[in-house]
Protein backbone atom coordinates (compact mmCIF):
# COMPACT_ATOMS: atom_id res chain seq x y z
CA UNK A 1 -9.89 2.87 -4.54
CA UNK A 2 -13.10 0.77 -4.86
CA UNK A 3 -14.41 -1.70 -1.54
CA UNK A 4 -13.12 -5.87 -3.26
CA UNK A 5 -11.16 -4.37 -6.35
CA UNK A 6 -8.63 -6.59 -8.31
CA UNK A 7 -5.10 -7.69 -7.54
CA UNK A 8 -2.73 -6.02 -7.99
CA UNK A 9 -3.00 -3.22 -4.86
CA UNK A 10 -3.97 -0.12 -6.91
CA UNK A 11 -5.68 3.50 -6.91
CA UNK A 12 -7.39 5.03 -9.90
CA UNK A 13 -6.14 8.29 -10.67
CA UNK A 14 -8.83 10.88 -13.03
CA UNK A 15 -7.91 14.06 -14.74
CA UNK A 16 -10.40 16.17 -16.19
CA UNK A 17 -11.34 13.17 -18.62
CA UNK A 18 -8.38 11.24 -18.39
CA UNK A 19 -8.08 8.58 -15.71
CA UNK A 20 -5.21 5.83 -14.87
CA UNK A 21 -4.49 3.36 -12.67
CA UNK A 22 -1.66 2.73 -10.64
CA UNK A 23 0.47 -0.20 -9.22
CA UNK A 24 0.84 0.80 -5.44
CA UNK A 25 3.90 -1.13 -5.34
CA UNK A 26 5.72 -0.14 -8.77
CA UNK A 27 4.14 3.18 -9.16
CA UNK A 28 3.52 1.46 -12.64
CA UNK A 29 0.55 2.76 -14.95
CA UNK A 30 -1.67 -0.51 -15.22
CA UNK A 31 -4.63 1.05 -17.06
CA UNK A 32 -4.90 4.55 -19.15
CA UNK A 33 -3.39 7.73 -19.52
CA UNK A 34 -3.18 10.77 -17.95
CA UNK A 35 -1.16 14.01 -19.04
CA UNK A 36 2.74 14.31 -18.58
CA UNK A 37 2.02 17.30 -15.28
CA UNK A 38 -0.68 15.05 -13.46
CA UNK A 39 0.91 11.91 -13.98
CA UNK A 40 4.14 13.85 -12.19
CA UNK A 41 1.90 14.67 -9.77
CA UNK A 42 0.46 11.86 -9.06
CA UNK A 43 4.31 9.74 -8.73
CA UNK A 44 5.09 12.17 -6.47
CA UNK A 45 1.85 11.97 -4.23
CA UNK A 46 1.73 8.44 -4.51
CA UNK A 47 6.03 7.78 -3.37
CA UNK A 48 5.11 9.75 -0.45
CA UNK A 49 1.99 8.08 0.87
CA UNK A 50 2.84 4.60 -0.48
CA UNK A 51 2.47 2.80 2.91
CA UNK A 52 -1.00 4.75 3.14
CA UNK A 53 -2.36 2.96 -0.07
CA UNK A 54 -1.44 0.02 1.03
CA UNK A 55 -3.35 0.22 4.06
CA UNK A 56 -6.12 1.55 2.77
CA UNK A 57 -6.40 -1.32 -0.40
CA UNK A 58 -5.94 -3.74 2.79
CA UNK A 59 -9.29 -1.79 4.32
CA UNK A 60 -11.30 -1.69 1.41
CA UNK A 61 -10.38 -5.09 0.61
CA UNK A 62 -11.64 -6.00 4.30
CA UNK A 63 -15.08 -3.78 3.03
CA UNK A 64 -13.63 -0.99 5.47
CA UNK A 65 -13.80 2.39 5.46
CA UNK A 66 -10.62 3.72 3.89
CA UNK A 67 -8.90 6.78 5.62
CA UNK A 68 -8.43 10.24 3.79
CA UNK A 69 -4.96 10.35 2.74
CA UNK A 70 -3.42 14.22 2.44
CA UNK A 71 -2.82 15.58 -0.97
CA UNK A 72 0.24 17.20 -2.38
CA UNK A 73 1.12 21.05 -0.84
């Protein structure tokens, strides 16, 4: 996430070279591509932390400091 990014709520997701962006709320690619296993990966990390994202896109839209969210096991 970047500090006064655009609507709609969403977190940039980069592997290796490839990088996407993600609706919080649809779990929708908005922007780019990454390959079939991340992008898996990244659904799955993202349905479980979904009401972290938003509070963190509601901090860094306030200029906050975001809090560290846990990655996948």
């Amino acid at each position: 996430m970047y500090f006064k990014d655009h609507n709609p709520p969403h977190f940039h997701a980069i592997y290796q070279a490839d990088t996407a962006e993600y609706d919080i709320n649809t779990l929708e690619v908005l922007r780019g591509k990454l390959p079939n296993r991340a992008h898996s990966l990244v659904l799955e990390w993202a349905s479980l932390h979904r009401g972290e994202l938003l509070e963190d896109w509601k901090l860094a839209s306030e200029m906050t400091e975001i809090k560290p969210i846990e990655p996948l096991n």
